[in-house]
C-alpha atoms as a PDB file:
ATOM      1  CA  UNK A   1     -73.628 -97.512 -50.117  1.00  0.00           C
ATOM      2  CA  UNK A   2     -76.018 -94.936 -51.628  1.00  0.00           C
ATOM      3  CA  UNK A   3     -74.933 -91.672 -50.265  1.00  0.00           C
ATOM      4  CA  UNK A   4     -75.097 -89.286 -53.164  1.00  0.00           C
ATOM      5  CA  UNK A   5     -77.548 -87.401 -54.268  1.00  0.00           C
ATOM      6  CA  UNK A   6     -78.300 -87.319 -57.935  1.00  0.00           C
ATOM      7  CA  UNK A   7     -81.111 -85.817 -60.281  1.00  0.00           C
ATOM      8  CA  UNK A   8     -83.018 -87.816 -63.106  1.00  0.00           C
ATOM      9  CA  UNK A   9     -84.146 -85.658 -66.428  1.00  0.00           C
ATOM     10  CA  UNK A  10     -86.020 -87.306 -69.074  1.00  0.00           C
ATOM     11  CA  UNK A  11     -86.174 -85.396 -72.425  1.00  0.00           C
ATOM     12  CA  UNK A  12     -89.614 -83.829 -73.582  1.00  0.00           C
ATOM     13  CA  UNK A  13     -89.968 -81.880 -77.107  1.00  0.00           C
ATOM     14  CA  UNK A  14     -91.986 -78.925 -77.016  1.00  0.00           C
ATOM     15  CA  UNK A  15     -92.730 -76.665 -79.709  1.00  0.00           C
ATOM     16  CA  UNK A  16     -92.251 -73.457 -80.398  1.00  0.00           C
ATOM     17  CA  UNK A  17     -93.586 -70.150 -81.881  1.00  0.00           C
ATOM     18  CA  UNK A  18     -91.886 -70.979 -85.167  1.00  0.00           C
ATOM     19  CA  UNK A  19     -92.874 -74.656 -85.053  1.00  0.00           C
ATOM     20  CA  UNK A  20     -89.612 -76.173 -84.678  1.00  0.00           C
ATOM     21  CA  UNK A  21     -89.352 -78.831 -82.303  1.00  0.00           C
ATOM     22  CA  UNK A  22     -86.904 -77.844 -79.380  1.00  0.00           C
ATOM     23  CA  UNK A  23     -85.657 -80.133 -76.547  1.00  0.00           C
ATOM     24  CA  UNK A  24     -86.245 -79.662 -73.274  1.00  0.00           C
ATOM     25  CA  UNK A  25     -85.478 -81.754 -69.667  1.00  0.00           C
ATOM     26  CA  UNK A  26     -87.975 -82.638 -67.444  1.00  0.00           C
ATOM     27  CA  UNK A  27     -86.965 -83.349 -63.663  1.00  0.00           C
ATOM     28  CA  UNK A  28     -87.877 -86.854 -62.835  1.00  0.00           C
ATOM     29  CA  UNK A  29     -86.810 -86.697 -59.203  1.00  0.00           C
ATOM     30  CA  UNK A  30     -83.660 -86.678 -57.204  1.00  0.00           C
ATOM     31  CA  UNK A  31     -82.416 -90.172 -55.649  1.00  0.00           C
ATOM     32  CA  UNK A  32     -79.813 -91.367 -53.903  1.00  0.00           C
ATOM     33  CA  UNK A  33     -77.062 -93.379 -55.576  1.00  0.00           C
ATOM     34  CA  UNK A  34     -73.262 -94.957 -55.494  1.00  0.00           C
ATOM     35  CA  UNK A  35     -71.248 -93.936 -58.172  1.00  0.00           C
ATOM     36  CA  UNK A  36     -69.120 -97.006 -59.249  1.00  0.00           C
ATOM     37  CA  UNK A  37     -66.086 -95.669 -61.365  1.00  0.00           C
ATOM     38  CA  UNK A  38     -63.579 -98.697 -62.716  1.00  0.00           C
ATOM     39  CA  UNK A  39     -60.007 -98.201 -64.176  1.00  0.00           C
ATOM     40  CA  UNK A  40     -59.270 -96.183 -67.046  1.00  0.00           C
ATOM     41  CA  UNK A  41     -62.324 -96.066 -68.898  1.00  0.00           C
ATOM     42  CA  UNK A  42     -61.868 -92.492 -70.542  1.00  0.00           C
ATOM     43  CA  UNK A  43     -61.667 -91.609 -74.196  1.00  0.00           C
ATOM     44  CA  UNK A  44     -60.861 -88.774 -76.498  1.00  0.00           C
ATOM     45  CA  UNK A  45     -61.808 -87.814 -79.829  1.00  0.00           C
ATOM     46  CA  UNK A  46     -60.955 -84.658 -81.830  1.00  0.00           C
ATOM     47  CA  UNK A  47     -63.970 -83.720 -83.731  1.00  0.00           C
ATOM     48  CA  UNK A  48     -64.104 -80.348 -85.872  1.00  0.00           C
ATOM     49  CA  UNK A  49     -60.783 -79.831 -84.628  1.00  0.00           C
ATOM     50  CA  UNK A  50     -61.549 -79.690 -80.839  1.00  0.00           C
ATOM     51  CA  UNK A  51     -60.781 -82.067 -78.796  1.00  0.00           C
ATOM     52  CA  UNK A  52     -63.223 -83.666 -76.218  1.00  0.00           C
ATOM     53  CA  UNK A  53     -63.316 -86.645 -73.983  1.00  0.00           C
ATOM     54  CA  UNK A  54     -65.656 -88.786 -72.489  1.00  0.00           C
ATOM     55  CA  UNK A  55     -65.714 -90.649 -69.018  1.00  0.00           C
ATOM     56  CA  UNK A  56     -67.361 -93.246 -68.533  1.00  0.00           C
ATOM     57  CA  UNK A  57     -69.341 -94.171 -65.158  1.00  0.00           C
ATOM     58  CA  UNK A  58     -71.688 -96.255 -63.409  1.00  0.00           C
ATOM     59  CA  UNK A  59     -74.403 -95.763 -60.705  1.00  0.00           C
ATOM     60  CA  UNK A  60     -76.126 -98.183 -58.697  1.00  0.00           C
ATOM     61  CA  UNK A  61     -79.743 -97.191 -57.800  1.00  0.00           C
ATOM     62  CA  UNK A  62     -82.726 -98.674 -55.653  1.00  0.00           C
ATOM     63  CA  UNK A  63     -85.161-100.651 -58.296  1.00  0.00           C
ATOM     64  CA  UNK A  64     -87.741-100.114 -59.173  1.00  0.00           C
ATOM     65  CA  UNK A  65     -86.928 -96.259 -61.063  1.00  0.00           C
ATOM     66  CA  UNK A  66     -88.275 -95.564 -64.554  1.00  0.00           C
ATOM     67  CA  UNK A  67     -85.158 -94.550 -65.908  1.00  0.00           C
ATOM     68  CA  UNK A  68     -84.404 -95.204 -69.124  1.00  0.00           C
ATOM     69  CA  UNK A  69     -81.254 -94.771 -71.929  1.00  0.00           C
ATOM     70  CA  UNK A  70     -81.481 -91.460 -73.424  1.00  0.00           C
ATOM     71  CA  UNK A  71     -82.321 -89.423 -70.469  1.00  0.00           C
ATOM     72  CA  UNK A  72     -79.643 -87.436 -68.010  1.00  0.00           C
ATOM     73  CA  UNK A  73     -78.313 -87.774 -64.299  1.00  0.00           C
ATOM     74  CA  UNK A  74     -76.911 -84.571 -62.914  1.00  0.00           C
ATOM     75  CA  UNK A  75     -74.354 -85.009 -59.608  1.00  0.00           C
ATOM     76  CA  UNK A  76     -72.564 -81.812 -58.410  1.00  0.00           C
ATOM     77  CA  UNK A  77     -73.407 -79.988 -60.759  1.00  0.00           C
ATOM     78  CA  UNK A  78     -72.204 -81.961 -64.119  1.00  0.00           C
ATOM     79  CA  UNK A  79     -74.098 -83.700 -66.728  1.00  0.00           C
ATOM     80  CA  UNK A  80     -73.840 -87.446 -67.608  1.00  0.00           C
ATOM     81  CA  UNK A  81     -75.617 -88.815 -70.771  1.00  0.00           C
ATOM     82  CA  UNK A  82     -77.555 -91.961 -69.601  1.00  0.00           C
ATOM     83  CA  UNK A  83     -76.610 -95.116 -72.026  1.00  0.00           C
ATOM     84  CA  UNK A  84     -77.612 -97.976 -70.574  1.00  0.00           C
ATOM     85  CA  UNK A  85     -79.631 -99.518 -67.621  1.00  0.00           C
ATOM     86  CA  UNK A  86     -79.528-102.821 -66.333  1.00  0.00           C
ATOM     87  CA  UNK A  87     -81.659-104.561 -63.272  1.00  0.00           C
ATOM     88  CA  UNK A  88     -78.866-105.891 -60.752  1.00  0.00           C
ATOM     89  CA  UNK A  89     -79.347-108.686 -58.772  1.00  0.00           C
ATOM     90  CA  UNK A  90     -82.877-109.683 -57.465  1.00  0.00           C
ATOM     91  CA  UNK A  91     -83.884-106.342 -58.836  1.00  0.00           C
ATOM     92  CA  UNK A  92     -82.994-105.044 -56.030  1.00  0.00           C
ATOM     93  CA  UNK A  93     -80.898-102.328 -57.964  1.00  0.00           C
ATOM     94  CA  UNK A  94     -80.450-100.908 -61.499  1.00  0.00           C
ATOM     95  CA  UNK A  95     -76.831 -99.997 -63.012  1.00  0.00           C
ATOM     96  CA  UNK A  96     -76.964 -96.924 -65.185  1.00  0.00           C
ATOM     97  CA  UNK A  97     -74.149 -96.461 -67.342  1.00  0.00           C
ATOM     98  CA  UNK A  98     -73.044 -93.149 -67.896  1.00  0.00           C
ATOM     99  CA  UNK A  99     -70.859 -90.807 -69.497  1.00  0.00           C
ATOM    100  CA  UNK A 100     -69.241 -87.658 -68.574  1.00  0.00           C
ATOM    101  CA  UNK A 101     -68.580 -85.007 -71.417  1.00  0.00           C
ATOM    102  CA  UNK A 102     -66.159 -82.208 -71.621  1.00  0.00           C
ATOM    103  CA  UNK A 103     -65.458 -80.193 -74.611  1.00  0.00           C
ATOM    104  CA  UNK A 104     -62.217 -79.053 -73.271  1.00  0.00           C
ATOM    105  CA  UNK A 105     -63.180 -75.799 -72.720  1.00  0.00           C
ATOM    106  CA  UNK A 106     -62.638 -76.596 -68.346  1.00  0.00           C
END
C-alpha cells in the first residue's frame, strides 16, 4: 500500500563566487510510497573514531519516476542515500534501495 509521503532530490552542482563547485539538492517532487524494511539489515562502522551506522531500506514506488542512484528520498524528516533502483514487476513499480545514516550524534 502506498501511504507515505516521501520527497525525491536529485543533486545539481552550482558554482560559486570563488569557483569551487558546491553541491546542492534539487526537489524532484513528493510521491507516495511503501517503505519495505526486512530483518536486520543494519551496520556499523567506526570511522575517525566515531562510530556510525547505516540502515538499510526499501521503497516501492508507482513506475514510471526518473529516479535514479545517487540522488536522496526524505520521509519524516530524515535523509536516505538512494543506491539502487530496480523496475518491479510489469513495471508497474520501482524498488529504491536506501540507506539511513546516523553519525551517532541522536
Amino acid at each position: 500500500m502506498l501511504d507515505l509521503r516521501v520527497t525525491l532530490y536529485q543533486p545539481t552542482t552550482a558554482t560559486n563566487n570563488s569557483g569551487q563547485v558546491t553541491k546542492t539538492w534539487t526537489s524532484a517532487g513528493s510521491f507516495y510510497a511503501e517503505r519495505i524494511v526486512p530483518g536486520a539489515t543494519g551496520t556499523e562502522t567506526m570511522p575517525y573514531d566515531q562510530i556510525q551506522s547505516a540502515t538499510s531500506i526499501t521503497w516501492r514506488l508507482r513506475y514510471p519516476n526518473s529516479v535514479a542512484a545517487k540522488w536522496k528520498l526524505t520521509y519524516n524528516a530524515e535523509d536516505y542515500d538512494i543506491v539502487s533502483v530496480a523496475p518491479e514487476g510489469r513495471r508497474r513499480f520501482l524498488l529504491v534501495k536506501t540507506t539511513l545514516r546516523d553519525n551517532g550524534t541522536g
